[in-house]
C-alpha atoms as a PDB file:
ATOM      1  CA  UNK A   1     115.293  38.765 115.776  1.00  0.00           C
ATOM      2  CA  UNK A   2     115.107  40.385 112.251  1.00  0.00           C
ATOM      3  CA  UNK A   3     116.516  38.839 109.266  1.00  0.00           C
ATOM      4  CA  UNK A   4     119.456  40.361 107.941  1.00  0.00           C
ATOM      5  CA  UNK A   5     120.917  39.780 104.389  1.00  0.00           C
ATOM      6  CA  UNK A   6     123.784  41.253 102.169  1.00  0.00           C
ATOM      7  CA  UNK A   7     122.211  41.525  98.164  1.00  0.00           C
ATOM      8  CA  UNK A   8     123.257  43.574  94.733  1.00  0.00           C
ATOM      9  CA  UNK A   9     121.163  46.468  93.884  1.00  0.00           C
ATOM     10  CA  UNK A  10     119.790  45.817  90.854  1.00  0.00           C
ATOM     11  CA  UNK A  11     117.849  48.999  90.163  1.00  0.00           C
ATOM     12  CA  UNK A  12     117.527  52.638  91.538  1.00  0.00           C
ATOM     13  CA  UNK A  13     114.744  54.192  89.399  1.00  0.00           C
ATOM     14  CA  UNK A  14     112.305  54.519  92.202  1.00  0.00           C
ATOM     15  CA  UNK A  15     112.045  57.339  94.583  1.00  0.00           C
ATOM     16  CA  UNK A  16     113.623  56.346  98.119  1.00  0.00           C
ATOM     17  CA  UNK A  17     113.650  52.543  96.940  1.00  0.00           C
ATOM     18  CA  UNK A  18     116.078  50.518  95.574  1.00  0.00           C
ATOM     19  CA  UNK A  19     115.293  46.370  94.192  1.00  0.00           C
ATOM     20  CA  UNK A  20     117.887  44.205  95.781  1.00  0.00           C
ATOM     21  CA  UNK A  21     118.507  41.145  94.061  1.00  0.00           C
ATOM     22  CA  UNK A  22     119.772  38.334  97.241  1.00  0.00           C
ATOM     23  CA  UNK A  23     121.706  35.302  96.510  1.00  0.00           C
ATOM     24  CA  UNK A  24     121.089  32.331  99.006  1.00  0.00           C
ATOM     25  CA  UNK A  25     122.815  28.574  98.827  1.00  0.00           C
ATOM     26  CA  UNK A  26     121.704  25.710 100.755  1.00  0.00           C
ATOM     27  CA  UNK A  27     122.855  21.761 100.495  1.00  0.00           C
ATOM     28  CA  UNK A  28     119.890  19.674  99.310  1.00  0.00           C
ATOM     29  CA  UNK A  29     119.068  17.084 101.976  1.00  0.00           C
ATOM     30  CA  UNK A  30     119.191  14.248 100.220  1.00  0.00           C
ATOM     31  CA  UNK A  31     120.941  14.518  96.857  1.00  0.00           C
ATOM     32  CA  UNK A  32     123.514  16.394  98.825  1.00  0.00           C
ATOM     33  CA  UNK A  33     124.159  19.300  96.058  1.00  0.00           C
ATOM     34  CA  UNK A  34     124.531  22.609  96.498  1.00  0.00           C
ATOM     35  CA  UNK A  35     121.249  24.993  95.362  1.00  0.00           C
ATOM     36  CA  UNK A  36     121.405  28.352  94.841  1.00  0.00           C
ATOM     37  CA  UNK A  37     118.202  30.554  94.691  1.00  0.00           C
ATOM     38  CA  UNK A  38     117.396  34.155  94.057  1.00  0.00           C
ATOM     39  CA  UNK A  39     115.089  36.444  95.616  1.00  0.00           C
ATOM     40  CA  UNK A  40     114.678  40.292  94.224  1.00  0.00           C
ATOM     41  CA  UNK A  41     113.081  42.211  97.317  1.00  0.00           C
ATOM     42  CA  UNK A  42     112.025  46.139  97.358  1.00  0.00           C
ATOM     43  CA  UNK A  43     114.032  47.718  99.849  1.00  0.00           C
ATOM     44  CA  UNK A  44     113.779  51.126 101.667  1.00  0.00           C
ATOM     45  CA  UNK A  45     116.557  53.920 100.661  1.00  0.00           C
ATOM     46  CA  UNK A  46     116.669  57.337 102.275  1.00  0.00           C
ATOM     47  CA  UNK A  47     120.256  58.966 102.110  1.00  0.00           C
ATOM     48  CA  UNK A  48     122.264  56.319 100.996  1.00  0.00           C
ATOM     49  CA  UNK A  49     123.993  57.187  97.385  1.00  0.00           C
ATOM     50  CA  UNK A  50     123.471  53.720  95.761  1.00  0.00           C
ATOM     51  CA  UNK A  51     123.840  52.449  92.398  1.00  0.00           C
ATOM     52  CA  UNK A  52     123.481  49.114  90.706  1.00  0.00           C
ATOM     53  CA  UNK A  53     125.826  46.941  91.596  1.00  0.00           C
ATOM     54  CA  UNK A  54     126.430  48.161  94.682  1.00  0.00           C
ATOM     55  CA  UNK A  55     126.220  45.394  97.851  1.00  0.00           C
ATOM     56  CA  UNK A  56     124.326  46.324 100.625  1.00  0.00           C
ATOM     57  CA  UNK A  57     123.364  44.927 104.060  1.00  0.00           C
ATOM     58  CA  UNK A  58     119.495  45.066 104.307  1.00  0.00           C
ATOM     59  CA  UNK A  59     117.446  44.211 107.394  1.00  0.00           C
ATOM     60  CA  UNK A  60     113.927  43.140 108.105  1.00  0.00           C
ATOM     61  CA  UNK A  61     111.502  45.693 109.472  1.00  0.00           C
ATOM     62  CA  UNK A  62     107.038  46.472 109.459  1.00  0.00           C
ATOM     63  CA  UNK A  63     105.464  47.109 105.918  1.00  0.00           C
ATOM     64  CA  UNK A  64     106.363  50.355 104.735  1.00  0.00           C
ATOM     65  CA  UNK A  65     104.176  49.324 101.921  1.00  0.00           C
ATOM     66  CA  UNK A  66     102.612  46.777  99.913  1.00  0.00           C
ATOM     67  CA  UNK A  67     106.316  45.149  98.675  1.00  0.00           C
ATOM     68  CA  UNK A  68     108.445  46.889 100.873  1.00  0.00           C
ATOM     69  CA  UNK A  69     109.343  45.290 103.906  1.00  0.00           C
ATOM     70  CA  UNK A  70     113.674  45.299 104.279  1.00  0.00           C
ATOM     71  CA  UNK A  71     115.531  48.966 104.898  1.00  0.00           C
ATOM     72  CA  UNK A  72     119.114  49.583 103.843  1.00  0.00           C
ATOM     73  CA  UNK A  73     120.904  49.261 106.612  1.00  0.00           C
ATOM     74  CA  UNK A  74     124.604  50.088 105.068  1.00  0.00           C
ATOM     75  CA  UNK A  75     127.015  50.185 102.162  1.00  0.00           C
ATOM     76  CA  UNK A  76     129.202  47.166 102.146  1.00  0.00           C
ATOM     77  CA  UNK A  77     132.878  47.073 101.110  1.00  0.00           C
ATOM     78  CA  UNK A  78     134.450  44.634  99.320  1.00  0.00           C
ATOM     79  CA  UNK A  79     137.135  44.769 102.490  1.00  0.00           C
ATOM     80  CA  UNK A  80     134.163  44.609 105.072  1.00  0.00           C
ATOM     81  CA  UNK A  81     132.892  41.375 102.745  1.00  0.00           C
ATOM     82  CA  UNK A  82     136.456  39.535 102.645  1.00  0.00           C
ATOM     83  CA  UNK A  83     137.182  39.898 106.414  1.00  0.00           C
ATOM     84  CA  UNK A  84     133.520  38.309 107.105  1.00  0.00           C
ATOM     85  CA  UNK A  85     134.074  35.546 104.652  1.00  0.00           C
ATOM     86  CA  UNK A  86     137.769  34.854 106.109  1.00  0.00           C
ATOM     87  CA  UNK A  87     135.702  34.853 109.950  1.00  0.00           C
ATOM     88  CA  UNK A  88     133.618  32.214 108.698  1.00  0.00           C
ATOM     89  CA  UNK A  89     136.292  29.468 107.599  1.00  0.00           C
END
């Protein structure tokens, strides 16, 4: 199964690739607080009008290149984001 993940772009200045900046948050296991790390990844953009700040659902796929290794799958809405957040309560 690939890995699938909703990020920010953070830049568009590359031909047909866009840096995604993703936001993940996990408990620690012992001191039982809440971590949140950041990951910018090179993602794959053909035909998709994006610009920074935009959130996008990105999905794993092969190496289209030496950094690229996630495609954009779709645009998300903020309504498409609240509905999934209100799901997972």
């Amino acid at each position: 199964m690939n890995k699938t993940f909703i990020g920010t772009v953070t830049s568009v200045k590359m031909q047909k690739t866009v840096s995604v900046e993703v936001e993940r948050r996990f408990r620690h296991h012992f001191y039982k607080k809440v971590i949140t790390r950041h990951k910018k990844l090179k993602v794959h953009n053909e035909g998709i009008d994006l610009k920074v700040g935009d959130k996008v659902k990105i999905t794993e796929t092969r190496p289209l290149s030496k950094e690229k290794h996630f495609i954009v799958i779709e645009k998300v809405t903020d309504k498409k984001l609240k509905a999934k957040s209100s799901v997972k309560k």
